[in-house]
PDB file of N, CA and C in Angstrom:
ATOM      1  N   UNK A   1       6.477  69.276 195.978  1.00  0.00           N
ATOM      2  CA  UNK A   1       6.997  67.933 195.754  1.00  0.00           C
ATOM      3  C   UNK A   1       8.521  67.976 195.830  1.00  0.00           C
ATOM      4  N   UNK A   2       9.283  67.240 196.478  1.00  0.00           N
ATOM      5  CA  UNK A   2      10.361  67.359 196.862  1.00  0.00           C
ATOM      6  C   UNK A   2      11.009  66.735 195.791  1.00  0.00           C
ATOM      7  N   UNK A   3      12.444  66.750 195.238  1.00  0.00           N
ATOM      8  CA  UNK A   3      13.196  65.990 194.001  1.00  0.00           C
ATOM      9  C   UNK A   3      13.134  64.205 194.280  1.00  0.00           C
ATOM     10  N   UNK A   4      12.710  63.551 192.963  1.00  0.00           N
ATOM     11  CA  UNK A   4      12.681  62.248 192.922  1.00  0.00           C
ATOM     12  C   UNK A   4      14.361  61.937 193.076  1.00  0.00           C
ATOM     13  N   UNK A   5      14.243  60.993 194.085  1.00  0.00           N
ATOM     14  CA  UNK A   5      15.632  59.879 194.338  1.00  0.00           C
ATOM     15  C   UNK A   5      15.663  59.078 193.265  1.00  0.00           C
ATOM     16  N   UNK A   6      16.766  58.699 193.061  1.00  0.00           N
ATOM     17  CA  UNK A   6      17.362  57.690 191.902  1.00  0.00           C
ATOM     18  C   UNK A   6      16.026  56.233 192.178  1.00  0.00           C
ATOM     19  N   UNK A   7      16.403  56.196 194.033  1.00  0.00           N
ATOM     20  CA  UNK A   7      15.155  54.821 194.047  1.00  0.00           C
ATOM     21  C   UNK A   7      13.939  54.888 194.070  1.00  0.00           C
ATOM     22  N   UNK A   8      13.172  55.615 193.858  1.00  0.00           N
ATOM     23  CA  UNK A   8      11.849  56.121 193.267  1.00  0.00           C
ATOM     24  C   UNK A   8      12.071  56.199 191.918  1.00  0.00           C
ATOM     25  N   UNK A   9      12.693  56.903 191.004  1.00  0.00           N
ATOM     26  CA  UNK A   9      12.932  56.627 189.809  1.00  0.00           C
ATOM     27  C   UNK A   9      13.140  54.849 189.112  1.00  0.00           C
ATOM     28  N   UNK A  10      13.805  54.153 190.215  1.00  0.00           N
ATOM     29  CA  UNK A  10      13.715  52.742 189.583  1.00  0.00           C
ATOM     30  C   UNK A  10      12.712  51.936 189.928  1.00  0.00           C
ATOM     31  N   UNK A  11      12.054  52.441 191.045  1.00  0.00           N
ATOM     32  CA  UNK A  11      10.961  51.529 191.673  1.00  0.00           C
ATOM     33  C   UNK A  11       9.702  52.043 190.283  1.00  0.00           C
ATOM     34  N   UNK A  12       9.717  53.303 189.647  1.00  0.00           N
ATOM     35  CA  UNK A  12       8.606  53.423 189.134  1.00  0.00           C
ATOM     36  C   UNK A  12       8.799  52.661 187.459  1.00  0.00           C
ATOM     37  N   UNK A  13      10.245  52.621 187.493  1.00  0.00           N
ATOM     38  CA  UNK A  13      10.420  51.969 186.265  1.00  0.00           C
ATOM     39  C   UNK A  13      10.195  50.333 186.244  1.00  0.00           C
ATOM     40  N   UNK A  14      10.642  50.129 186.787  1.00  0.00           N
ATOM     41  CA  UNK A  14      10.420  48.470 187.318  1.00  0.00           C
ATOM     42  C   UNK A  14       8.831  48.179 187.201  1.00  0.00           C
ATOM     43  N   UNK A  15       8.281  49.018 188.263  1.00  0.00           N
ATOM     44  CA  UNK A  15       6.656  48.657 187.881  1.00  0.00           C
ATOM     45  C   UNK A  15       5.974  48.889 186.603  1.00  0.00           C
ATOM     46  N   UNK A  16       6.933  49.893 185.429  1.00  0.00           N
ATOM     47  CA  UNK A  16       6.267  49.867 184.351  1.00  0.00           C
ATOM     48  C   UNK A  16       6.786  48.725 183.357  1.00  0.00           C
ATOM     49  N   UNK A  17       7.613  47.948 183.878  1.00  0.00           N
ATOM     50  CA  UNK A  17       8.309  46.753 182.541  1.00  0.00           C
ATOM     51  C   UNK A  17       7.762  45.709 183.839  1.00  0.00           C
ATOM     52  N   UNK A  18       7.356  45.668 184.909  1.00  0.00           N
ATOM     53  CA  UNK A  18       7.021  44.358 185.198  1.00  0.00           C
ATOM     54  C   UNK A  18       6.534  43.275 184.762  1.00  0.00           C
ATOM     55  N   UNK A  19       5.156  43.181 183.787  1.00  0.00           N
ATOM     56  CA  UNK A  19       4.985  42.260 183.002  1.00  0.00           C
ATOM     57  C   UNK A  19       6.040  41.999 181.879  1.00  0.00           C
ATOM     58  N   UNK A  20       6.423  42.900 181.342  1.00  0.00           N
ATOM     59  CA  UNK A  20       7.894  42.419 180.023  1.00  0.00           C
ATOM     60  C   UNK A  20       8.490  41.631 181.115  1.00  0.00           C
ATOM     61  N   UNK A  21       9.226  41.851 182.810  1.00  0.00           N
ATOM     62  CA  UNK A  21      10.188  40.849 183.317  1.00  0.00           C
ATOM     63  C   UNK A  21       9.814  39.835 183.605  1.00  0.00           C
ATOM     64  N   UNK A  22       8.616  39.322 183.678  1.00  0.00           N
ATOM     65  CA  UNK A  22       7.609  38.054 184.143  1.00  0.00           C
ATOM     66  C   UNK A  22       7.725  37.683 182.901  1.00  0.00           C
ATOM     67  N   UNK A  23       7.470  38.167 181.668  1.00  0.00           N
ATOM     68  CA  UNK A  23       7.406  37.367 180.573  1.00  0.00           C
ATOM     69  C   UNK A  23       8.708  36.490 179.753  1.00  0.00           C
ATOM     70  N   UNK A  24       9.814  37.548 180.437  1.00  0.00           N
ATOM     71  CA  UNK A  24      11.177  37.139 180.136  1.00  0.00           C
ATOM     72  C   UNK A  24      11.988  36.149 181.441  1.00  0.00           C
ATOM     73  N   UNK A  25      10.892  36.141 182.476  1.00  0.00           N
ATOM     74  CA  UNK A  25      11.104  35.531 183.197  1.00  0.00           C
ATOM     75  C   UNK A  25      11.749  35.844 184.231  1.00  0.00           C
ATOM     76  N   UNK A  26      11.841  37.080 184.640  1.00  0.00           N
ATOM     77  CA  UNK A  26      13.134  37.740 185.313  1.00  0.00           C
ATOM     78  C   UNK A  26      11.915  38.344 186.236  1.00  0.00           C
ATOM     79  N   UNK A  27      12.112  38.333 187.791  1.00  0.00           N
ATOM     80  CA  UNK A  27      12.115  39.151 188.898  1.00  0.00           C
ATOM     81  C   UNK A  27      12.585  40.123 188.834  1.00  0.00           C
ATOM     82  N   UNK A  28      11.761  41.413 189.583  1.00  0.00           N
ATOM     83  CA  UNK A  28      11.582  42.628 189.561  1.00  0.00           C
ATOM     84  C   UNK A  28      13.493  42.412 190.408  1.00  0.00           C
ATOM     85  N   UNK A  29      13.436  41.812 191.519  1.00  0.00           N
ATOM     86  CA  UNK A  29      14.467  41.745 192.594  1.00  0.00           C
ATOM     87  C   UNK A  29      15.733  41.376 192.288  1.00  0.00           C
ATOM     88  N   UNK A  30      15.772  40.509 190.583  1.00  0.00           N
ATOM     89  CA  UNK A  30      16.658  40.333 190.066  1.00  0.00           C
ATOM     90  C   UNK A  30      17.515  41.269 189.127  1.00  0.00           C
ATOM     91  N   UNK A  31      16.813  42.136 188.843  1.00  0.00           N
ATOM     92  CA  UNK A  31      17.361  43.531 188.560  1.00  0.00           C
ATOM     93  C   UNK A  31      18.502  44.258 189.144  1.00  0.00           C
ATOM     94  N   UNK A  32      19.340  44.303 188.448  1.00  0.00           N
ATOM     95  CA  UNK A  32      19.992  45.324 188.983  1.00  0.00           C
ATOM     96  C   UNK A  32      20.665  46.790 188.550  1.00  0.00           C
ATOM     97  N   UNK A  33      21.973  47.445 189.077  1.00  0.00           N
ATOM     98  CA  UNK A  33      21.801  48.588 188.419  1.00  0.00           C
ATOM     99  C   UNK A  33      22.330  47.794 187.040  1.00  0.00           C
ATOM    100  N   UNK A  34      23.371  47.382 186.505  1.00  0.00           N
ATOM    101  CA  UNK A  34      23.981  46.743 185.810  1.00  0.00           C
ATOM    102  C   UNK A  34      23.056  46.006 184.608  1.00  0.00           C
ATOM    103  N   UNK A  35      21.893  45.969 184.535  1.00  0.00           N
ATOM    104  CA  UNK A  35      20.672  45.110 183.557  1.00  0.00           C
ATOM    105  C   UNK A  35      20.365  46.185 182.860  1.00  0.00           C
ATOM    106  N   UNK A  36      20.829  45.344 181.540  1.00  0.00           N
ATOM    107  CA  UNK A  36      20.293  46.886 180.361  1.00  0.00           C
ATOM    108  C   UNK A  36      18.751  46.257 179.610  1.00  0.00           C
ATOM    109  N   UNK A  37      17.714  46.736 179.987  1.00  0.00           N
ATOM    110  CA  UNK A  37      16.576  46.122 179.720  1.00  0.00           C
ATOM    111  C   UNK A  37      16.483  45.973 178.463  1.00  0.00           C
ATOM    112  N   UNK A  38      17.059  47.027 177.453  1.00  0.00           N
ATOM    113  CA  UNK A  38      17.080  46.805 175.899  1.00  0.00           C
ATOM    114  C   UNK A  38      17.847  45.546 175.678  1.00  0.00           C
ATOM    115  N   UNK A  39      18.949  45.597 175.926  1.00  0.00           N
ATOM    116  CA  UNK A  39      19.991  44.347 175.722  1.00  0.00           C
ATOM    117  C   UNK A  39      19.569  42.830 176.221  1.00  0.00           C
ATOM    118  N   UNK A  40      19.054  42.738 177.010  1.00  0.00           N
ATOM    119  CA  UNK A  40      18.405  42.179 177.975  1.00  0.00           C
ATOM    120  C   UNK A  40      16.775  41.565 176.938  1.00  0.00           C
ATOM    121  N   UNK A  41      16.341  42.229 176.116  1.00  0.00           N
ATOM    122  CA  UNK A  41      15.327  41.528 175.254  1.00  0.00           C
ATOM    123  C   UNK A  41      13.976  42.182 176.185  1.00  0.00           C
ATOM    124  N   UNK A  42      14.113  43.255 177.518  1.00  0.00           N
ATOM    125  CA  UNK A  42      13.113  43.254 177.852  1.00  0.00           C
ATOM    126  C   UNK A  42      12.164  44.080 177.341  1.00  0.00           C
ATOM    127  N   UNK A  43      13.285  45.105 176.589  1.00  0.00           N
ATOM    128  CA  UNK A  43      12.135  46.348 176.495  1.00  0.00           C
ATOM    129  C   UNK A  43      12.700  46.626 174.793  1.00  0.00           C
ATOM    130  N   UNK A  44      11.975  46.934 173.695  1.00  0.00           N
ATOM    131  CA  UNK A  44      12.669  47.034 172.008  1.00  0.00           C
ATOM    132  C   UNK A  44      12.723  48.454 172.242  1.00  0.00           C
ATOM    133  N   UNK A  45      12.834  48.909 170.579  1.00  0.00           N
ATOM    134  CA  UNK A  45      13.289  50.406 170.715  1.00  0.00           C
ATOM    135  C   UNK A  45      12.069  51.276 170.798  1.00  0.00           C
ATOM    136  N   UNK A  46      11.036  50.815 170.894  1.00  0.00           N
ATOM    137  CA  UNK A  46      10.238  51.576 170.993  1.00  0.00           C
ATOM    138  C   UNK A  46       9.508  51.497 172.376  1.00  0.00           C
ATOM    139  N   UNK A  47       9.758  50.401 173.257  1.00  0.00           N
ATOM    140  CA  UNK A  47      10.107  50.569 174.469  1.00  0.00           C
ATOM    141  C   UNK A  47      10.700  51.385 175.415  1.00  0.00           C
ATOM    142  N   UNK A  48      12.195  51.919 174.205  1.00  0.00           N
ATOM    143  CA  UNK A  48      12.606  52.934 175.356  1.00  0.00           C
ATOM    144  C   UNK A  48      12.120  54.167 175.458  1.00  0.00           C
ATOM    145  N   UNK A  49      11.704  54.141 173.735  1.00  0.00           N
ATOM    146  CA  UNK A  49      10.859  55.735 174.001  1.00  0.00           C
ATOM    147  C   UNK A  49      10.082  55.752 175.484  1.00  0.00           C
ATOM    148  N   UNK A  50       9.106  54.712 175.030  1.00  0.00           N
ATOM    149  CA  UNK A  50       8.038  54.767 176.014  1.00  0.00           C
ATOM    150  C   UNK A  50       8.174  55.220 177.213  1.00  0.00           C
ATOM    151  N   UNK A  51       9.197  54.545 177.668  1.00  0.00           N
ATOM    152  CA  UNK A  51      10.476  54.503 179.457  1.00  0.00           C
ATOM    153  C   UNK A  51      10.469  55.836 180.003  1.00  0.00           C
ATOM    154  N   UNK A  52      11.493  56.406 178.132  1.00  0.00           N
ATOM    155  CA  UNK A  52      12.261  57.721 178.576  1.00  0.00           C
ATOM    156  C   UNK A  52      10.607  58.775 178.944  1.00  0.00           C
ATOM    157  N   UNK A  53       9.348  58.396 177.819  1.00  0.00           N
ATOM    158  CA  UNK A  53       8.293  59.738 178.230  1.00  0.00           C
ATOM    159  C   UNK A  53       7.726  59.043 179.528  1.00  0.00           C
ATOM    160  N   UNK A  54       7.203  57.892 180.282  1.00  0.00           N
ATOM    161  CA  UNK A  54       6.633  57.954 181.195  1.00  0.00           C
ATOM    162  C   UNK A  54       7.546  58.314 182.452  1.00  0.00           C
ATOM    163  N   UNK A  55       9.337  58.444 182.178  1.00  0.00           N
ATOM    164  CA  UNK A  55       9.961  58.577 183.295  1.00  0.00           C
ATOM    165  C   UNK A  55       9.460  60.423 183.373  1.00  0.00           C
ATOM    166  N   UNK A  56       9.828  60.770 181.866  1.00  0.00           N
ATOM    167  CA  UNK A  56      10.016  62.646 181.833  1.00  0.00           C
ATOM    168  C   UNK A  56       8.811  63.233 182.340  1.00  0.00           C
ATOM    169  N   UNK A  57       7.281  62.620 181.828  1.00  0.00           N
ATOM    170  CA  UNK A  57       6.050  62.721 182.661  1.00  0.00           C
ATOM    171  C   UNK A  57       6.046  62.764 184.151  1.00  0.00           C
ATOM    172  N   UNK A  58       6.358  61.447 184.696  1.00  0.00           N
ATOM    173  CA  UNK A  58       5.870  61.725 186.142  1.00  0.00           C
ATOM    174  C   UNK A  58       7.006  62.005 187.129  1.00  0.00           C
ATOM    175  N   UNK A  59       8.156  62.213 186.182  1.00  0.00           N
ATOM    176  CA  UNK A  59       9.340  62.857 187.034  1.00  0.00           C
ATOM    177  C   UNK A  59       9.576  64.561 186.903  1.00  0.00           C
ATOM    178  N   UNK A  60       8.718  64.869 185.346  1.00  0.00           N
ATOM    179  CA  UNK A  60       9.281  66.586 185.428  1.00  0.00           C
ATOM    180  C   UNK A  60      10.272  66.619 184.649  1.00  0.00           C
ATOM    181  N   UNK A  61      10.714  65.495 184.221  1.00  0.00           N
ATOM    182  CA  UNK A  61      12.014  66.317 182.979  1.00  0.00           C
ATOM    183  C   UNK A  61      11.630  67.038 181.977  1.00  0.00           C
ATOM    184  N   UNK A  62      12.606  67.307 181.297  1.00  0.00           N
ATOM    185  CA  UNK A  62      11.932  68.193 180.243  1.00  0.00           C
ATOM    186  C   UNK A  62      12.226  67.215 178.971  1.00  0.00           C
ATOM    187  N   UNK A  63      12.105  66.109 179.152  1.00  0.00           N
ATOM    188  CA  UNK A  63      12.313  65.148 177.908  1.00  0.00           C
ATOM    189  C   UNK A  63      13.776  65.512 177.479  1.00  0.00           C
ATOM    190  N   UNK A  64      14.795  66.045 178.311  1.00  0.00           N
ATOM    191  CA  UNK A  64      16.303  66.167 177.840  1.00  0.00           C
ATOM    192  C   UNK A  64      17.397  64.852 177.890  1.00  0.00           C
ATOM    193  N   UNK A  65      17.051  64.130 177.044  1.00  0.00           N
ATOM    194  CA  UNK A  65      17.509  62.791 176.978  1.00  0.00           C
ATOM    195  C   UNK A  65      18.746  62.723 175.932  1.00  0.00           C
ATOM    196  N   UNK A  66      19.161  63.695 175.034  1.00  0.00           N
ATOM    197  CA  UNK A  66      19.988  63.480 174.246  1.00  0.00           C
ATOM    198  C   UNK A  66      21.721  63.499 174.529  1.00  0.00           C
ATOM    199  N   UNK A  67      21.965  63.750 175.667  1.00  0.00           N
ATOM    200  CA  UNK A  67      23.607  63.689 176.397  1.00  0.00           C
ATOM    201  C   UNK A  67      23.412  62.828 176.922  1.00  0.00           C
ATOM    202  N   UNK A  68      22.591  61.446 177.327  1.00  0.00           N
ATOM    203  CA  UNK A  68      23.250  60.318 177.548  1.00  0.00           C
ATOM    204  C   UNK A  68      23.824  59.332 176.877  1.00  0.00           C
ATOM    205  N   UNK A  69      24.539  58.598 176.936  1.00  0.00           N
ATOM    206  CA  UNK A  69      25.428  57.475 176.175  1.00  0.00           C
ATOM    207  C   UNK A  69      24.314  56.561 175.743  1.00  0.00           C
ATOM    208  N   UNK A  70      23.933  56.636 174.219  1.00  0.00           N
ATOM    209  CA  UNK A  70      23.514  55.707 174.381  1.00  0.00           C
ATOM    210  C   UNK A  70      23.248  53.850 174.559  1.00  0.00           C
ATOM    211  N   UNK A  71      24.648  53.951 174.668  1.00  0.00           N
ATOM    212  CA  UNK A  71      25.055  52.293 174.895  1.00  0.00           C
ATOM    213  C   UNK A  71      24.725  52.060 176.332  1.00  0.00           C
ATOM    214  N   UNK A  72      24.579  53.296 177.263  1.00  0.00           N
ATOM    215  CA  UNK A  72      23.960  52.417 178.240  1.00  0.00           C
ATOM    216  C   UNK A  72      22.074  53.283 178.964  1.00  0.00           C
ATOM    217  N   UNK A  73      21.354  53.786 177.639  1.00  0.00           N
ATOM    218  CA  UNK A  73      20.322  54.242 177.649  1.00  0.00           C
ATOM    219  C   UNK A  73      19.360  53.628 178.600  1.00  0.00           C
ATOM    220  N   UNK A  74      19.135  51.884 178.718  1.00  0.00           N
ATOM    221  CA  UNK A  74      18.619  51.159 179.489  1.00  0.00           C
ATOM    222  C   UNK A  74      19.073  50.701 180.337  1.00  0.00           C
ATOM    223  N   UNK A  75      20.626  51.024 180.541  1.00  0.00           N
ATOM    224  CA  UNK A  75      20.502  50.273 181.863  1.00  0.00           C
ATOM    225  C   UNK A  75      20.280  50.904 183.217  1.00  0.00           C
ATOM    226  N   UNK A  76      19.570  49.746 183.768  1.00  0.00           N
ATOM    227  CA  UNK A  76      19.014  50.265 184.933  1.00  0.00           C
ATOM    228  C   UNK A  76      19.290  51.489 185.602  1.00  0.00           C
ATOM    229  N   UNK A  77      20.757  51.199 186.229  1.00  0.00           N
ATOM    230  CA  UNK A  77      21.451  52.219 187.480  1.00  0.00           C
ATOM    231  C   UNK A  77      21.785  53.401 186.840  1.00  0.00           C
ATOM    232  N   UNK A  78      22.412  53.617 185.683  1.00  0.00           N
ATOM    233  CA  UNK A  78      23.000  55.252 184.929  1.00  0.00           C
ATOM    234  C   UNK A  78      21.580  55.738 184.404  1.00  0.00           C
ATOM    235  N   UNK A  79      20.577  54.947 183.797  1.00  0.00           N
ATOM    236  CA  UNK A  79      18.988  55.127 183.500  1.00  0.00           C
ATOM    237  C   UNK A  79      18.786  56.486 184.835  1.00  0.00           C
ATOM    238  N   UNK A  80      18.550  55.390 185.762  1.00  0.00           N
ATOM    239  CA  UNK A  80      18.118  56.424 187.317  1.00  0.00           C
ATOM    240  C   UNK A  80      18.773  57.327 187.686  1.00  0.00           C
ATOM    241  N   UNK A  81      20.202  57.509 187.585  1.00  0.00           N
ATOM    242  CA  UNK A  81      20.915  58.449 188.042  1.00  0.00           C
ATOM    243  C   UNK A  81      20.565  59.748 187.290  1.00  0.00           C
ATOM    244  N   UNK A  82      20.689  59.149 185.755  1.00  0.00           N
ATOM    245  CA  UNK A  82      20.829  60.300 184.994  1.00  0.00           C
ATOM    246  C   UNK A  82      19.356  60.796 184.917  1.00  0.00           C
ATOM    247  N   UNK A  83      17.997  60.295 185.189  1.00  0.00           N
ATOM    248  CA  UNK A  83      16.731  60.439 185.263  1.00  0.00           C
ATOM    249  C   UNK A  83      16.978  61.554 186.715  1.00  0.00           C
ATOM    250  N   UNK A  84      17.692  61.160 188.221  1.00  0.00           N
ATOM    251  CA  UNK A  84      17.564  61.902 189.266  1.00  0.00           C
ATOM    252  C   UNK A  84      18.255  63.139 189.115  1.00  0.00           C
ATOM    253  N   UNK A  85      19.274  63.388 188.521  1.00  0.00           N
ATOM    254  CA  UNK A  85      20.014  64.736 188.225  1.00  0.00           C
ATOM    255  C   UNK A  85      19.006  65.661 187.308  1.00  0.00           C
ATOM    256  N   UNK A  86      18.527  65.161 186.280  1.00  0.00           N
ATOM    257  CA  UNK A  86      17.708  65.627 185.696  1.00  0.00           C
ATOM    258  C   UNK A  86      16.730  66.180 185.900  1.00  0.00           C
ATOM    259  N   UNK A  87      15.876  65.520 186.908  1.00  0.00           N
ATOM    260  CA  UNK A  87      14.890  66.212 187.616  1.00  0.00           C
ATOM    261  C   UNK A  87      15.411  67.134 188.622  1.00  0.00           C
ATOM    262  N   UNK A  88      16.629  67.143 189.062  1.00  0.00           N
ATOM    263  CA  UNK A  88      17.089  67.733 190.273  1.00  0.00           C
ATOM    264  C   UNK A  88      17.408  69.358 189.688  1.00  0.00           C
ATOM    265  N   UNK A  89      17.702  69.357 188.735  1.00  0.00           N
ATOM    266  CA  UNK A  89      18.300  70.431 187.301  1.00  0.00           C
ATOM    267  C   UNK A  89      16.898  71.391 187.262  1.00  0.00           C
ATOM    268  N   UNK A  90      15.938  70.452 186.838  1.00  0.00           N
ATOM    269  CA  UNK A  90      14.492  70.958 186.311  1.00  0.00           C
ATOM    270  C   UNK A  90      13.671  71.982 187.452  1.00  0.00           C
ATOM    271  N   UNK A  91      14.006  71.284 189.206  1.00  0.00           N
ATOM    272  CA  UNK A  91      13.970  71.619 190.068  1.00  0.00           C
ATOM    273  C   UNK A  91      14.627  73.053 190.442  1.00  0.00           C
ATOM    274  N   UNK A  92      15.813  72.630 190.293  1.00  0.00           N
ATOM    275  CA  UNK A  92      16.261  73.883 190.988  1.00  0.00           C
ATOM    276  C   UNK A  92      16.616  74.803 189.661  1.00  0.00           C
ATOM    277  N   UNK A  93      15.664  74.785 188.458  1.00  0.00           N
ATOM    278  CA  UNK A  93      15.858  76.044 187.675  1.00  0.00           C
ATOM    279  C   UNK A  93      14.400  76.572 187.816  1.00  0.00           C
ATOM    280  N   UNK A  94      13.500  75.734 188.183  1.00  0.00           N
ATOM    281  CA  UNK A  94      12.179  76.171 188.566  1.00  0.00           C
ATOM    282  C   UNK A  94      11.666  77.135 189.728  1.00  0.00           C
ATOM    283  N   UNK A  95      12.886  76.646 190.822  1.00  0.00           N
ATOM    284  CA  UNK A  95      12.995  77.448 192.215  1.00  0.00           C
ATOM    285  C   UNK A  95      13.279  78.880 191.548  1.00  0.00           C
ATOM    286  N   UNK A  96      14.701  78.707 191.190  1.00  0.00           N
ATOM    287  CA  UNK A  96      15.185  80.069 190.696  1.00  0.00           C
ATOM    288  C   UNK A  96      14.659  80.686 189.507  1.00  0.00           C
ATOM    289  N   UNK A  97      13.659  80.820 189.244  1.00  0.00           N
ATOM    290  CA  UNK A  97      12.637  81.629 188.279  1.00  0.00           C
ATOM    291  C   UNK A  97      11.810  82.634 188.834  1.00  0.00           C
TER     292      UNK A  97
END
């Protein structure tokens, strides 16, 4: 399996809050990197848990979530980035083993 891109990382997140953005009324398309889904009312705090284990699950992190900021934990675009480095990390310490 080759390293998840930042846009695979948001496409899979998006499909997991899609009903929260329909309910808040917001399009998947209206998203951007800049939308902090917590702030935003889409997702509570126990939402983000949820986020951070279904991202670390089907991306391979190792659930190493504690060096991000958390003032911007949900938002979208630093969400994915810091989700794609992460896996990219997990990756290439796995190669080199």
């Amino acid at each position: 399996m080759s390293d998840p891109t930042e846009a695979e990382i948001r496409a899979f997140l998006l499909e997991q809050v899609t009903e929260r953005l329909q309910a808040a009324g917001v399009a998947p398309d209206e998203v951007d990197d800049d939308t902090d889904l917590l702030g935003a009312g889409i997702v509570d705090s126990l939402g983000v848990l949820e986020l951070m284990t279904l991202v670390s699950d089907r991306f391979g992190i190792d659930d190493d979530w504690e060096d991000i900021d958390p003032e911007i934990l949900l938002v979208v675009g630093p969400f994915c980035r810091y989700a794609a480095m992460h896996a990219r990390d997990v990756s290439a310490e796995r190669a080199s083993s």
